[in-house]
PDB file of N, CA and C in Angstrom:
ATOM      1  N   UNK A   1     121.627  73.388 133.060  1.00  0.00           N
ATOM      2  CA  UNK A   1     121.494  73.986 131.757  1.00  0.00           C
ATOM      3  C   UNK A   1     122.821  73.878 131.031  1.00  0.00           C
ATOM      4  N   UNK A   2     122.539  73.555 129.590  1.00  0.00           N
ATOM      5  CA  UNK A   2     123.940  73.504 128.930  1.00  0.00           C
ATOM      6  C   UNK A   2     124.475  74.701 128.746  1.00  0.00           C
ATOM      7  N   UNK A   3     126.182  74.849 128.347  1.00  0.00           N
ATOM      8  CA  UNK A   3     126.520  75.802 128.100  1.00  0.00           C
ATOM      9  C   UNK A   3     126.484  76.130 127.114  1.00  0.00           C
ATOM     10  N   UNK A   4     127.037  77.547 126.181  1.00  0.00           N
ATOM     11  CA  UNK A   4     126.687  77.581 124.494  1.00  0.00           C
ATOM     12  C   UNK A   4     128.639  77.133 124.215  1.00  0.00           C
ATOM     13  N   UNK A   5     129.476  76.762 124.868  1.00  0.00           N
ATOM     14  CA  UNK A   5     130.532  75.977 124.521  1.00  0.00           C
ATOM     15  C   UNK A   5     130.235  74.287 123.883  1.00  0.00           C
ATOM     16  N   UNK A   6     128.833  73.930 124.994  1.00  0.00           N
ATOM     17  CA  UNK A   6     128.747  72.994 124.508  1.00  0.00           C
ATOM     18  C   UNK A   6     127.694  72.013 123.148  1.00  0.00           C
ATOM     19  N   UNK A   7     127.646  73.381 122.286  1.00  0.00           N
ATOM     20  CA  UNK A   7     126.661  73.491 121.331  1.00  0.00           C
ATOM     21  C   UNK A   7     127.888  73.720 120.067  1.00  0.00           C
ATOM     22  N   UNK A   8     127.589  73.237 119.133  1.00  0.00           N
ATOM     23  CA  UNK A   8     128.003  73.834 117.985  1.00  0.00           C
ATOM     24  C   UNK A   8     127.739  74.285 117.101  1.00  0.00           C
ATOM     25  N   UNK A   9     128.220  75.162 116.232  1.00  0.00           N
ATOM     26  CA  UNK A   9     127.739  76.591 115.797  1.00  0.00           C
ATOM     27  C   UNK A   9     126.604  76.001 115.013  1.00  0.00           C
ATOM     28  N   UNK A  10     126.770  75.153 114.321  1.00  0.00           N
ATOM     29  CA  UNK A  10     125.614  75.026 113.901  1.00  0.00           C
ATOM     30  C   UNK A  10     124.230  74.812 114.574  1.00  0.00           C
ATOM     31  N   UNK A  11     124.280  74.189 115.746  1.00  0.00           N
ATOM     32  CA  UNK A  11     122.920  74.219 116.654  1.00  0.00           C
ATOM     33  C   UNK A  11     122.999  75.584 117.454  1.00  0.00           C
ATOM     34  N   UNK A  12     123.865  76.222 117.514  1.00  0.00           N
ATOM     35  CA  UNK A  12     123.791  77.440 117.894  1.00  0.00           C
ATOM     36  C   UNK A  12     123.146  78.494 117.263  1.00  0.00           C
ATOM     37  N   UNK A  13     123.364  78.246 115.400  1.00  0.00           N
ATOM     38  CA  UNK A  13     122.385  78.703 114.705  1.00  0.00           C
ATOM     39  C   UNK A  13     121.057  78.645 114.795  1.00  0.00           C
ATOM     40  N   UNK A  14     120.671  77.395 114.470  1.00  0.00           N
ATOM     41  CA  UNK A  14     119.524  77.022 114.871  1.00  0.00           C
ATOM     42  C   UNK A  14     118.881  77.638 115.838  1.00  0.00           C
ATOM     43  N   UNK A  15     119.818  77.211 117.300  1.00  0.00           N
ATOM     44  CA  UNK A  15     118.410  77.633 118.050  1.00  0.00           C
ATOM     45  C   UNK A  15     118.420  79.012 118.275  1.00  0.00           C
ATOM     46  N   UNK A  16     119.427  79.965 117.826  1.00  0.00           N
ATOM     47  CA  UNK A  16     118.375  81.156 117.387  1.00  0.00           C
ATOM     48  C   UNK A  16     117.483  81.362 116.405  1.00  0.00           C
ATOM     49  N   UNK A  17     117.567  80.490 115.504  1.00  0.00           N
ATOM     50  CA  UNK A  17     116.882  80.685 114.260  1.00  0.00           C
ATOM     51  C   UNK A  17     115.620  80.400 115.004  1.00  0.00           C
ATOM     52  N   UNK A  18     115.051  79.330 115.429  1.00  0.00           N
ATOM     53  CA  UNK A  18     114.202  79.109 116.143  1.00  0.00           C
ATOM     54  C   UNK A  18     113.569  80.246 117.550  1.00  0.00           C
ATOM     55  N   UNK A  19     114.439  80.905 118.395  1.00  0.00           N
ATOM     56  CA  UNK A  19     114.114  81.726 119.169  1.00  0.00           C
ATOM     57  C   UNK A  19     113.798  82.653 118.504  1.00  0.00           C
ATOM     58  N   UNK A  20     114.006  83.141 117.297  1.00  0.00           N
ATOM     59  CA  UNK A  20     114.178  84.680 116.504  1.00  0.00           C
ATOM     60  C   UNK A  20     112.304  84.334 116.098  1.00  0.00           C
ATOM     61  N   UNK A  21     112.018  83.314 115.941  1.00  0.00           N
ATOM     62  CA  UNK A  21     110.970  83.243 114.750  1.00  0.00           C
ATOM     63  C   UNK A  21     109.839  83.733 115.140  1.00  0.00           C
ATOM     64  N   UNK A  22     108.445  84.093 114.131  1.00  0.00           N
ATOM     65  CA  UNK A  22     107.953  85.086 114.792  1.00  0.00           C
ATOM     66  C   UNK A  22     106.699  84.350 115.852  1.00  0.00           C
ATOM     67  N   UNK A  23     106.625  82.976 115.969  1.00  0.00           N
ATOM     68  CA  UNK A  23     106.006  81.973 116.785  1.00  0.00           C
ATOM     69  C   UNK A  23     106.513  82.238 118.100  1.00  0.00           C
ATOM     70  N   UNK A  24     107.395  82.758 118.420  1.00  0.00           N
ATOM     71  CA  UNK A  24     108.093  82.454 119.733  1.00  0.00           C
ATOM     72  C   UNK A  24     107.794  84.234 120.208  1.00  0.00           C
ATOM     73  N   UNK A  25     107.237  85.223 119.543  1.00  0.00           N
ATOM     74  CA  UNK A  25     107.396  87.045 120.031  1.00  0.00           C
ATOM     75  C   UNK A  25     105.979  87.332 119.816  1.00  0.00           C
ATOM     76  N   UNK A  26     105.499  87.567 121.241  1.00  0.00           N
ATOM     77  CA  UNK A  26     104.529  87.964 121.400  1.00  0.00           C
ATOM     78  C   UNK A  26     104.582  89.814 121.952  1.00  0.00           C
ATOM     79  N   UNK A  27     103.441  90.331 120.689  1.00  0.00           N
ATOM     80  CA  UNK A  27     103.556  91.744 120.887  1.00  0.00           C
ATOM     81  C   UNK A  27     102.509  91.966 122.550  1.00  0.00           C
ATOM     82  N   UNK A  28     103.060  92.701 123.394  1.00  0.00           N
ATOM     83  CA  UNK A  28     102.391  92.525 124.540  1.00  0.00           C
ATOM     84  C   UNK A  28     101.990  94.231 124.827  1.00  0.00           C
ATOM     85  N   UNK A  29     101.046  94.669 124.961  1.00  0.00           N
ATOM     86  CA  UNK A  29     100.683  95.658 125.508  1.00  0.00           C
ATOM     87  C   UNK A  29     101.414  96.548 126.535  1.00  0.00           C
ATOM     88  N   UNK A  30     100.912  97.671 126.986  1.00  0.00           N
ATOM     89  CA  UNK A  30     101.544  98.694 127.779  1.00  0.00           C
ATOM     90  C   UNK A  30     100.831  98.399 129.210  1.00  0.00           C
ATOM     91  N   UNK A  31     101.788  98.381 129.976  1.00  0.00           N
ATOM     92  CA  UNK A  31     101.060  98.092 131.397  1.00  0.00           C
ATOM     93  C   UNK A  31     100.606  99.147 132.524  1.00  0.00           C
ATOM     94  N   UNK A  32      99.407  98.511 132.117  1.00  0.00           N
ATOM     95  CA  UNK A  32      98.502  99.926 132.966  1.00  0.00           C
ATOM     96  C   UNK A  32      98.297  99.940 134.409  1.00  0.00           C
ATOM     97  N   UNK A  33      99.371 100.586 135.402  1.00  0.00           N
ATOM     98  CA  UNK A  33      99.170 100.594 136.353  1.00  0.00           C
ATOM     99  C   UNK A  33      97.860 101.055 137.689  1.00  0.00           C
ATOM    100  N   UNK A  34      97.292 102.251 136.852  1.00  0.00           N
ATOM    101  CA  UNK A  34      96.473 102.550 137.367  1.00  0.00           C
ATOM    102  C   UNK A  34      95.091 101.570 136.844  1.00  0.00           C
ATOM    103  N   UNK A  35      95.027 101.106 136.190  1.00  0.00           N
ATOM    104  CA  UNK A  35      93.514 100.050 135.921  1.00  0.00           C
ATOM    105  C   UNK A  35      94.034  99.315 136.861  1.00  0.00           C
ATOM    106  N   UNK A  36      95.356  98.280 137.563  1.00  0.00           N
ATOM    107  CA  UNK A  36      95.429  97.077 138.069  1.00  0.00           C
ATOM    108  C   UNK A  36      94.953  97.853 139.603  1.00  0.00           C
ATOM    109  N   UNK A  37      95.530  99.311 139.553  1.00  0.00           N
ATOM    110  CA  UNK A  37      94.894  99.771 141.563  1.00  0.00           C
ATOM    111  C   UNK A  37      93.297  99.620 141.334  1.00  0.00           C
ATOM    112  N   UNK A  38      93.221 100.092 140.352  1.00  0.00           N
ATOM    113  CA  UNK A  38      91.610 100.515 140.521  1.00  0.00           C
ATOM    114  C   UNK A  38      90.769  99.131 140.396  1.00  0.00           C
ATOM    115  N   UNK A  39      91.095  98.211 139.721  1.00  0.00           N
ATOM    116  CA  UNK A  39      90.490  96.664 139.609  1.00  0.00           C
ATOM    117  C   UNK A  39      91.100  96.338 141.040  1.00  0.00           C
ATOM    118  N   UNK A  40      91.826  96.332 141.456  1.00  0.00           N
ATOM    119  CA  UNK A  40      92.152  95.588 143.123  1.00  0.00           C
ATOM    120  C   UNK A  40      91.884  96.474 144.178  1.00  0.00           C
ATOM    121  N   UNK A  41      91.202  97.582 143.967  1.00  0.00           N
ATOM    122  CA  UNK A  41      90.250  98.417 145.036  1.00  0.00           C
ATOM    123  C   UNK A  41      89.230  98.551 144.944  1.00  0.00           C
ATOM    124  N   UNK A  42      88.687  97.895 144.013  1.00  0.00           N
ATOM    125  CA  UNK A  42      86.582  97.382 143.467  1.00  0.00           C
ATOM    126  C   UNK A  42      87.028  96.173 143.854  1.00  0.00           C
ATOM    127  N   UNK A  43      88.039  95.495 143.769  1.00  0.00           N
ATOM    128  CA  UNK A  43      87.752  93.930 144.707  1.00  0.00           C
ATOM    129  C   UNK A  43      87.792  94.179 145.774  1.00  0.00           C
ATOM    130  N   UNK A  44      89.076  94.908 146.429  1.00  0.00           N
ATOM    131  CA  UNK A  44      89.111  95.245 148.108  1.00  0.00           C
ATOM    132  C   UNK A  44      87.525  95.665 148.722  1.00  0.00           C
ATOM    133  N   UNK A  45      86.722  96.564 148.075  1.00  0.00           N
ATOM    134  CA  UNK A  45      85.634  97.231 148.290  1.00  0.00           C
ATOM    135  C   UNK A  45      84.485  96.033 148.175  1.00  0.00           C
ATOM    136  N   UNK A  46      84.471  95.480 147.710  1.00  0.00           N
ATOM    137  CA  UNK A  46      82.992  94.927 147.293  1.00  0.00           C
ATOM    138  C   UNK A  46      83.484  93.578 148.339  1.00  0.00           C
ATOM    139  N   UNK A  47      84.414  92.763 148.555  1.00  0.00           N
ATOM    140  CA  UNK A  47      84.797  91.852 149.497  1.00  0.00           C
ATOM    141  C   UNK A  47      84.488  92.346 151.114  1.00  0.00           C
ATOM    142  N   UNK A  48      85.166  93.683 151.071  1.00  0.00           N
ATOM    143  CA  UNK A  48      84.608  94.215 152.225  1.00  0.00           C
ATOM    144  C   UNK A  48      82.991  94.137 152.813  1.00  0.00           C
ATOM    145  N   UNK A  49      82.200  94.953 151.492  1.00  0.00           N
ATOM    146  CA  UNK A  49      81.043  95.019 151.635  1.00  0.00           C
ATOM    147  C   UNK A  49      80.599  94.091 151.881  1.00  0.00           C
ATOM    148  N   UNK A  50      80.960  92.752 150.957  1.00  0.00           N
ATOM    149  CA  UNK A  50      80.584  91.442 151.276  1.00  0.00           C
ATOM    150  C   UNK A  50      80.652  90.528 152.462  1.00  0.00           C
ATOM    151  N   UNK A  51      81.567  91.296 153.429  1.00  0.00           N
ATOM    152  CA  UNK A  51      82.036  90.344 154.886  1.00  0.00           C
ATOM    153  C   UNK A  51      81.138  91.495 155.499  1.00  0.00           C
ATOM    154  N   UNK A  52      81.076  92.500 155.926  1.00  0.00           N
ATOM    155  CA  UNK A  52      79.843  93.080 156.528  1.00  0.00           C
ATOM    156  C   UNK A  52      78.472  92.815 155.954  1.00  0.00           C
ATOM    157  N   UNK A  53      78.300  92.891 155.377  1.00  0.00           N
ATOM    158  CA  UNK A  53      76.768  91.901 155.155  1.00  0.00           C
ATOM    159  C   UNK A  53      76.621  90.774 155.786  1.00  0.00           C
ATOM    160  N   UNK A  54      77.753  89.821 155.819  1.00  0.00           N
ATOM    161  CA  UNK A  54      77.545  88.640 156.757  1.00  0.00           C
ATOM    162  C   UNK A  54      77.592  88.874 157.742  1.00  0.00           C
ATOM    163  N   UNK A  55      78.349  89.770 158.103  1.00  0.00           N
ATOM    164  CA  UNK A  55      78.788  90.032 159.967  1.00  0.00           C
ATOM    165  C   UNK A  55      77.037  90.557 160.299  1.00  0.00           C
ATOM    166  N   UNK A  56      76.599  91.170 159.834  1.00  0.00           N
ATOM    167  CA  UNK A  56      74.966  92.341 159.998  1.00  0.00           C
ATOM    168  C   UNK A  56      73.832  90.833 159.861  1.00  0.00           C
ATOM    169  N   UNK A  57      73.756  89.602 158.689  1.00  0.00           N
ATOM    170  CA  UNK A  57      72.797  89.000 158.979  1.00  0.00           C
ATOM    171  C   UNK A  57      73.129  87.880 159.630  1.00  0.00           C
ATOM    172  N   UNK A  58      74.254  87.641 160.411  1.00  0.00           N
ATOM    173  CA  UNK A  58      74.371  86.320 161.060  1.00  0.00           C
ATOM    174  C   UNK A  58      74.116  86.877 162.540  1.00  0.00           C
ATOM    175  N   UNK A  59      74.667  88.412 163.158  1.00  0.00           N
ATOM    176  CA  UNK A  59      74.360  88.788 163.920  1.00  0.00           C
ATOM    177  C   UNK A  59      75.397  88.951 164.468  1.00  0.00           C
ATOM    178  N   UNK A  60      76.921  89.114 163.950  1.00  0.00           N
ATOM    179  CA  UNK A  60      77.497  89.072 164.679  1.00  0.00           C
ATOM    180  C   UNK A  60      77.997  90.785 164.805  1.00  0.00           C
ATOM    181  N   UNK A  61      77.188  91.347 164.076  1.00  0.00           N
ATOM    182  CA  UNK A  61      77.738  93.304 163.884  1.00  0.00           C
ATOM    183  C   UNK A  61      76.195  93.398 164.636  1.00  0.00           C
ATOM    184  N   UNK A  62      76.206  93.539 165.390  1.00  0.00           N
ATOM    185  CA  UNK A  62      74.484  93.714 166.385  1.00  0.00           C
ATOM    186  C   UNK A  62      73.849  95.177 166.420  1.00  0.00           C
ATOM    187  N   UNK A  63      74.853  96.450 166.351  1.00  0.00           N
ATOM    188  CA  UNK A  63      74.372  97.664 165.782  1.00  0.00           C
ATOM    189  C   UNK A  63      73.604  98.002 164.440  1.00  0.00           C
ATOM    190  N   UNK A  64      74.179  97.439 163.150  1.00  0.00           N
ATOM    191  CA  UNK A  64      73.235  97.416 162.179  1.00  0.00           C
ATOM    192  C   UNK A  64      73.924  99.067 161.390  1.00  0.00           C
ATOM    193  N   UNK A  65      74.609  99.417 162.075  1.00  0.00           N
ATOM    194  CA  UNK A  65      75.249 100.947 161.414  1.00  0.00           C
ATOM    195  C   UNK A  65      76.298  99.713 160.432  1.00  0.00           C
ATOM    196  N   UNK A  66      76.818 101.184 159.219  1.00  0.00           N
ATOM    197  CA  UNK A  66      77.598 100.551 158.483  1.00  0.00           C
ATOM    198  C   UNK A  66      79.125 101.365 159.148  1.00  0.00           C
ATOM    199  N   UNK A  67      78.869 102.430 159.743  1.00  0.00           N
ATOM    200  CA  UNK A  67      79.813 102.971 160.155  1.00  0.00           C
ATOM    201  C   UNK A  67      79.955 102.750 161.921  1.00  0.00           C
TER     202      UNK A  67
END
């Protein structure tokens, strides 16, 4: 990566002028920690459910309890 020694002021202008602009700033939302547990514990859950169902009709869970 270049250094900003090796820029001169005038492209130094520039490429903030360019970084500043409003093409380059995206307004981004508040990050919701508790939706990302709760979306990756309805996946944990339903994947689960989903590998015991196979284990119960291939035969390899031979009790048939879920517990």
């Amino acid at each position: 990566m270049r250094d900003k020694e090796d820029l001169s002021p005038e492209d130094l202008a520039r490429v903030e002028e360019y970084l500043n602009s409003t093409i380059h700033q995206t307004d981004r939302g508040e990050f919701k920690f508790w939706r990302l547990m709760g979306v990756l514990s309805v996946v944990l859950i339903a994947f689960g459910a989903l590998a015991m169902y196979v284990a119960i009709e291939t035969g390899v869970w031979n009790s048939g309890r879920w517990l």
